[in-house]
Protein backbone atom coordinates (compact mmCIF):
# COMPACT_ATOMS: atom_id res chain seq x y z
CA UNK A 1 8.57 8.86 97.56
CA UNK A 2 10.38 10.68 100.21
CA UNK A 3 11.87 8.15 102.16
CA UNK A 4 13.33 6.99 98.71
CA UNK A 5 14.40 10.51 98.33
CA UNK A 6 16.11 10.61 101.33
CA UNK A 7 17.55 7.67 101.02
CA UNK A 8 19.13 8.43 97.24
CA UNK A 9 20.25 12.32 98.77
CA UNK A 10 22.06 10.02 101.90
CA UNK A 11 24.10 7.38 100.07
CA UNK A 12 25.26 10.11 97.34
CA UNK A 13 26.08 12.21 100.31
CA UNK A 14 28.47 9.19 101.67
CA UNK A 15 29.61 8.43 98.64
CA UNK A 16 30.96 11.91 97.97
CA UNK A 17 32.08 11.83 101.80
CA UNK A 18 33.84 8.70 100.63
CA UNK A 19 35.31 10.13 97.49
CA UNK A 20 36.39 13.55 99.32
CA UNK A 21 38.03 11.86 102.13
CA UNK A 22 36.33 12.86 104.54
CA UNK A 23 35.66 9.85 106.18
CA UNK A 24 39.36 9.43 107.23
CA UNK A 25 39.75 10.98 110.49
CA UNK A 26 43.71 11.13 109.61
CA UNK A 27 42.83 13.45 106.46
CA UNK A 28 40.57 15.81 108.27
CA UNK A 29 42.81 15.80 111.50
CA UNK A 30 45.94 16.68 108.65
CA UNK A 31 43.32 19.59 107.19
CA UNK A 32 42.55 20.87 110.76
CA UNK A 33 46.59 20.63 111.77
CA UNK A 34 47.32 24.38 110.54
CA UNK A 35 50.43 25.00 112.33
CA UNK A 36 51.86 21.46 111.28
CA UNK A 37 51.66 19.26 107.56
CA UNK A 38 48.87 21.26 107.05
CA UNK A 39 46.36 19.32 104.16
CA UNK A 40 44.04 22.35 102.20
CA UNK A 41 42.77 19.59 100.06
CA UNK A 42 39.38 19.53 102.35
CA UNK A 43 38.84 22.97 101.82
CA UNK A 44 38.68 22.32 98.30
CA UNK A 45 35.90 19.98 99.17
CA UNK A 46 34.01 22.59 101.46
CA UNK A 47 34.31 25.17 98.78
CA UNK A 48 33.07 22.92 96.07
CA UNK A 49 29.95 21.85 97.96
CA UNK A 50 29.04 25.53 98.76
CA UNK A 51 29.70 26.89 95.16
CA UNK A 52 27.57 23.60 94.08
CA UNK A 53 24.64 24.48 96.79
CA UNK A 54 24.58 28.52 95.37
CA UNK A 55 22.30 28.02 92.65
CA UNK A 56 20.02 24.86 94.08
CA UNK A 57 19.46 27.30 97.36
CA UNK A 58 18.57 30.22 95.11
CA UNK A 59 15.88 28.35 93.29
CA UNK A 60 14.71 26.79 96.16
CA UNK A 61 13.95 30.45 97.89
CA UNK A 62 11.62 31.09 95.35
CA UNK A 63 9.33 27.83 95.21
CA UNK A 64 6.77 27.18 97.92
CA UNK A 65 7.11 23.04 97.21
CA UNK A 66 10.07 21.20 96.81
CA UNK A 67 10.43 19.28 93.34
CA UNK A 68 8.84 15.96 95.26
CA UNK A 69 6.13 18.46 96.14
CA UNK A 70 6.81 18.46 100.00
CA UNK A 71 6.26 22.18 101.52
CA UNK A 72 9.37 23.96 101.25
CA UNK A 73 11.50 24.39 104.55
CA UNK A 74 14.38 26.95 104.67
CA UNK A 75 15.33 28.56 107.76
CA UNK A 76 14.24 31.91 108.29
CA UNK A 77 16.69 33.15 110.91
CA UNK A 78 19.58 35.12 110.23
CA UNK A 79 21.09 36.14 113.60
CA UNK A 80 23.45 33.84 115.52
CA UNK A 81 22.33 33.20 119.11
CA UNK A 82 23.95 31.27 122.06
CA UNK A 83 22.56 28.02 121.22
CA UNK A 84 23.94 28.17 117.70
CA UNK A 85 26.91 29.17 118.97
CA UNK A 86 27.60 26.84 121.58
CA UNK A 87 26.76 24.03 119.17
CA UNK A 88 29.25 25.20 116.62
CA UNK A 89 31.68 24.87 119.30
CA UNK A 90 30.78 21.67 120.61
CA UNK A 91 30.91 20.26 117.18
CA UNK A 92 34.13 21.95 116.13
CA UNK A 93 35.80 20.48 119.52
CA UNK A 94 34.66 16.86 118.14
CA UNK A 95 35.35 17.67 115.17
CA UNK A 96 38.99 18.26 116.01
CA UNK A 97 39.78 15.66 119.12
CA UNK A 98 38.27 12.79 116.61
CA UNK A 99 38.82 13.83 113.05
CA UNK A 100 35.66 13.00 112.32
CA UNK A 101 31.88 14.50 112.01
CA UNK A 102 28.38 13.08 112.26
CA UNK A 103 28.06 12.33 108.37
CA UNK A 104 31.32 10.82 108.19
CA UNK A 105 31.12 8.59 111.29
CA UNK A 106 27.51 7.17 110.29
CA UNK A 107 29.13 6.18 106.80
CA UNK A 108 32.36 4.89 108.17
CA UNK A 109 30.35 2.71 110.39
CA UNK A 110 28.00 1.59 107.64
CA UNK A 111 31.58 0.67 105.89
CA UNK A 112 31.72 -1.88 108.76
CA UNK A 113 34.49 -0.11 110.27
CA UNK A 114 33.57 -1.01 114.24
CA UNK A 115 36.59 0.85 115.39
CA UNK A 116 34.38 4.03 115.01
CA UNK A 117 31.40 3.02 117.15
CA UNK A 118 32.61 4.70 120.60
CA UNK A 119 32.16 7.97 118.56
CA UNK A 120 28.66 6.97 117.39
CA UNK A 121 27.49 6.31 120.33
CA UNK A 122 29.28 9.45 122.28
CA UNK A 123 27.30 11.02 119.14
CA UNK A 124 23.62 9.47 119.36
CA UNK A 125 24.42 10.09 123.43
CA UNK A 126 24.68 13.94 123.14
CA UNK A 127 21.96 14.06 120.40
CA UNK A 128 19.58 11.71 123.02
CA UNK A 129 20.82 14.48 125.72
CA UNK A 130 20.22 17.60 123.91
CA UNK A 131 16.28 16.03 122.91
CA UNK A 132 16.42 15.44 126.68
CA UNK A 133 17.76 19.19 127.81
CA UNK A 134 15.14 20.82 125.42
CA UNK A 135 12.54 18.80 126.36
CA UNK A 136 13.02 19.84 129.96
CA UNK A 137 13.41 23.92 129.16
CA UNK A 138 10.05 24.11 127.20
């Protein structure tokens, strides 16, 4: 039951990546272009998803299983470190030289676009040398 879960939660996820444009790195580049054409239509998108996630992440706070009856897993930190921070930067720097993020890339390549497998790889690379890094500091 929750690999099926997973799996129905990931292809509605890409399909409302699909839908919101987010998979075209020439829409998100456009969104991210502020002093240019500037495109706010992503920040529609953002906005949407965290009004949507308000009242599913309120509930959730108060249960001890989720509704598949797995143990409930929220973070519990509140303060920004360095690690967070360096990662947001790292990913915002992608983000921007690309036009394109983790979620989107994995469901423009499962589109069969092959043009974006240099950033997959560059992705599952830094992923495979962050496991590696941490691995090394504990």
């Amino acid at each position: 039951m929750n690999h099926l879960s997973a799996l129905v939660a990931g292809l509605l996820f890409g399909v409302g990546l699909l839908l919101a444009g987010m998979a075209d790195p020439a829409k998100v580049l456009a969104f991210l272009d502020l002093a240019g054409n500037w495109d706010p239509s992503l920040a529609f998108v953002m906005g949407g998803g965290i009004a949507a996630a308000i009242v599913p992440f309120t509930l959730a706070k108060r249960r001890q299983q989720s509704l598949i009856g797995c143990p409930m897993q929220l973070p519990t930190k509140r303060e920004p470190d360095r690690a967070l921070i360096v990662g947001s930067l790292l990913f915002g720097i992608g983000w921007g030289l690309a036009g394109i993020c983790p979620g989107p890339g994995v469901v423009v390549l499962a589109s069969g676009n092959l043009s974006i497998v240099p950033f997959v790889l560059a992705m599952l690379a830094g992923m495979g040398l962050y496991r590696w890094y941490e691995s090394r500091r504990a």
